[in-house]
Protein backbone atom coordinates (compact mmCIF):
# COMPACT_ATOMS: atom_id res chain seq x y z
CA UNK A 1 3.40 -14.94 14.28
CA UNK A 2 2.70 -18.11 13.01
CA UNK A 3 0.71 -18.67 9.83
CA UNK A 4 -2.17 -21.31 10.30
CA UNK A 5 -2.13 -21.83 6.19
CA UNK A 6 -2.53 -20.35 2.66
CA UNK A 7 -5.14 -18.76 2.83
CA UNK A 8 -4.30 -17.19 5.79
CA UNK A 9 -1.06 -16.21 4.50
CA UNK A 10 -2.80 -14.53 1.30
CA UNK A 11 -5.06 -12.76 3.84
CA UNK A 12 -2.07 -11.14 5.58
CA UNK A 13 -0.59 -9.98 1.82
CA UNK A 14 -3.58 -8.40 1.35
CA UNK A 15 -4.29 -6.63 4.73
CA UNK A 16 -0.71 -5.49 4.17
CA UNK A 17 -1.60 -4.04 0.94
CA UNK A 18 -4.62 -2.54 1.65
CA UNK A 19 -3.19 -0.77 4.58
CA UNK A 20 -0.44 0.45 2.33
CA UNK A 21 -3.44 2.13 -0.10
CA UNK A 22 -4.89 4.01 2.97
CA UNK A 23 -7.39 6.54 1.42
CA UNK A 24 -5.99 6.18 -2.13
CA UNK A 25 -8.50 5.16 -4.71
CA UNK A 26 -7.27 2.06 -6.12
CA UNK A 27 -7.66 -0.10 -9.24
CA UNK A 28 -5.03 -2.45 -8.31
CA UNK A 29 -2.20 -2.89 -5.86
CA UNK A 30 0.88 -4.89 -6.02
CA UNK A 31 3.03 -6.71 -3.84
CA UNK A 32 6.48 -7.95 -5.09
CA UNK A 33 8.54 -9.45 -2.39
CA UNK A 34 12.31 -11.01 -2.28
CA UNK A 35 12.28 -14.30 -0.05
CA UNK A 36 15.96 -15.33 1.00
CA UNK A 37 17.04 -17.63 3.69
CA UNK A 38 15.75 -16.31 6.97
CA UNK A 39 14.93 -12.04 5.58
CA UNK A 40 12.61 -10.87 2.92
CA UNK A 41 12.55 -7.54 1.37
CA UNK A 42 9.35 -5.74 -0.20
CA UNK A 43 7.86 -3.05 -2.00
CA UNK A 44 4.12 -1.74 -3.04
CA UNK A 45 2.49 0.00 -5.73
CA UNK A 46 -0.63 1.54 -5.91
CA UNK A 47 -2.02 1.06 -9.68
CA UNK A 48 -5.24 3.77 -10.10
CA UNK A 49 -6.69 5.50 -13.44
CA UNK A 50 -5.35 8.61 -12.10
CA UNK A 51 -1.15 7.78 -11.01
CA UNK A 52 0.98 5.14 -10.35
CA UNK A 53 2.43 5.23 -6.34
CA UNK A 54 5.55 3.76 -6.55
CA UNK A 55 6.64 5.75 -2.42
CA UNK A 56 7.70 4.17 0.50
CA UNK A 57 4.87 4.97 3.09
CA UNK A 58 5.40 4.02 6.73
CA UNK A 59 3.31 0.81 8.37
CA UNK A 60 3.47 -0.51 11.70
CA UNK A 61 5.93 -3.41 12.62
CA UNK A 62 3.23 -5.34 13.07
CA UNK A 63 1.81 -5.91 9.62
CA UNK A 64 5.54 -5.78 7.68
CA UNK A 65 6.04 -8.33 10.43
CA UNK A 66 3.19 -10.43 9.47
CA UNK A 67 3.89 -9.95 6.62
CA UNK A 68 7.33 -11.29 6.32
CA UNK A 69 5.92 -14.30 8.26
CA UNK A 70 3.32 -15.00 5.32
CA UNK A 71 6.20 -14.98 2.55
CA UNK A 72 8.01 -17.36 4.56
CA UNK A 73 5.32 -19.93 4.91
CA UNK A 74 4.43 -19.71 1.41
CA UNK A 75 8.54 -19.98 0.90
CA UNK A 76 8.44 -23.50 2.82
CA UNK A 77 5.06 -24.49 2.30
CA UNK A 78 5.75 -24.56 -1.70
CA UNK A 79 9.14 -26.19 -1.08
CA UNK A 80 6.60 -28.64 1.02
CA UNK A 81 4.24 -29.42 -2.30
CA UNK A 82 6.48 -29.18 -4.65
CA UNK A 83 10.23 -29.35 -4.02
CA UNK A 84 11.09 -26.11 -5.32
CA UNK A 85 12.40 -23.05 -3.69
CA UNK A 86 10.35 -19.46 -4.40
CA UNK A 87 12.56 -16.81 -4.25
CA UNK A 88 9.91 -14.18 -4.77
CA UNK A 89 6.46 -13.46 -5.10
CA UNK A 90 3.82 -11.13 -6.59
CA UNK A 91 0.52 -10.66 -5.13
CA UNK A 92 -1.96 -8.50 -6.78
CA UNK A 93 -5.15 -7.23 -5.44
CA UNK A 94 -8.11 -5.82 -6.94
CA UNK A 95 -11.11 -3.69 -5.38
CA UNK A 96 -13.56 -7.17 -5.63
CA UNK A 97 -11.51 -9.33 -3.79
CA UNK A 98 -10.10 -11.08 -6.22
CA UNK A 99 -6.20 -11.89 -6.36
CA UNK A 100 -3.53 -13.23 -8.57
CA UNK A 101 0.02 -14.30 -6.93
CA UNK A 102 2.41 -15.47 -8.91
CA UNK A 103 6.13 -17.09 -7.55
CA UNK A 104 9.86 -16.59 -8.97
CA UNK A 105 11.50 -20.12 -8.67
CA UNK A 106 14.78 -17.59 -10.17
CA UNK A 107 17.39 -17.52 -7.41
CA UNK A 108 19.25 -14.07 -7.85
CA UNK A 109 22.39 -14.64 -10.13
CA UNK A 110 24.76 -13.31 -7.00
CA UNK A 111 22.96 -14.83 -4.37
CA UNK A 112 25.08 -17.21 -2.12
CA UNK A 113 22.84 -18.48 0.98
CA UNK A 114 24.56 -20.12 3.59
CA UNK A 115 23.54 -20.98 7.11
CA UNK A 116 27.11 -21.44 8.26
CA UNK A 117 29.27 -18.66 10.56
CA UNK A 118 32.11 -18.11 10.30
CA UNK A 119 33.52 -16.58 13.57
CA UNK A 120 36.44 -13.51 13.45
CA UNK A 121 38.68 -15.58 15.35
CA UNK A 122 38.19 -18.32 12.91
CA UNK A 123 39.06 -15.51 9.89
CA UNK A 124 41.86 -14.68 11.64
CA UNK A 125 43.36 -18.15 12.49
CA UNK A 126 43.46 -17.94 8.21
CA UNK A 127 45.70 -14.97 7.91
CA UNK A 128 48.12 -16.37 10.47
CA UNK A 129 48.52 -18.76 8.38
């Protein structure tokens, strides 16, 4: 999928979210997501007066998809404005509408990002050695 722009993008958080919640009542719901090279990785909580939901529930390819795709155009469209790489993001959503998202210019301390392969044959060719 491609993402159109930011606002779009923080519409696709948020659907992603809000089909996370299901039927839960909600006071807030979090997003925190991981954004490496090409992958990103992330998880959901449901924040409510009554409990915290801190469970993997199952959604359909199509939204983690989508969602993926709208952490990696905020990845390059902040790079884009600014010059500096996210390497995360939280978005939090509340029942009005209303949203916060903040970004983690951190890169993980044992993070090495590379777009090179390196082939088994080339590997190999080293032991020989």
């Amino acid at each position: 999928m491609i993402v159109p722009n930011e606002d779009e993008a923080y519409h696709i958080l948020a659907k992603a979210l809000l089909e996370h919640a299901g039927d839960d009542i909600w006071d807030k719901l979090v997003l925190n997501t991981e954004i490496f090279n090409k992958m990103s990785r992330s998880e959901k909580i449901i924040y409510s007066s009554e409990k915290v939901v801190e469970e993997y529930r199952e959604l359909s390819n199509d939204i983690l998809l989508s969602e993926h795709d709208a952490a990696m155009y905020l990845k390059e469209h902040i790079y884009n404005l600014t010059g500096d790489r996210i390497w995360g993001l939280t978005f939090t959503l509340y029942p009005d509408g209303k949203f916060e998202i903040e970004y983690d210019y951190d890169k993980p301390e044992d993070y090495e990002e590379t777009d090179e392969l390196i082939t088994g044959e080339e590997i190999n060719k080293n032991f020989l050695k």
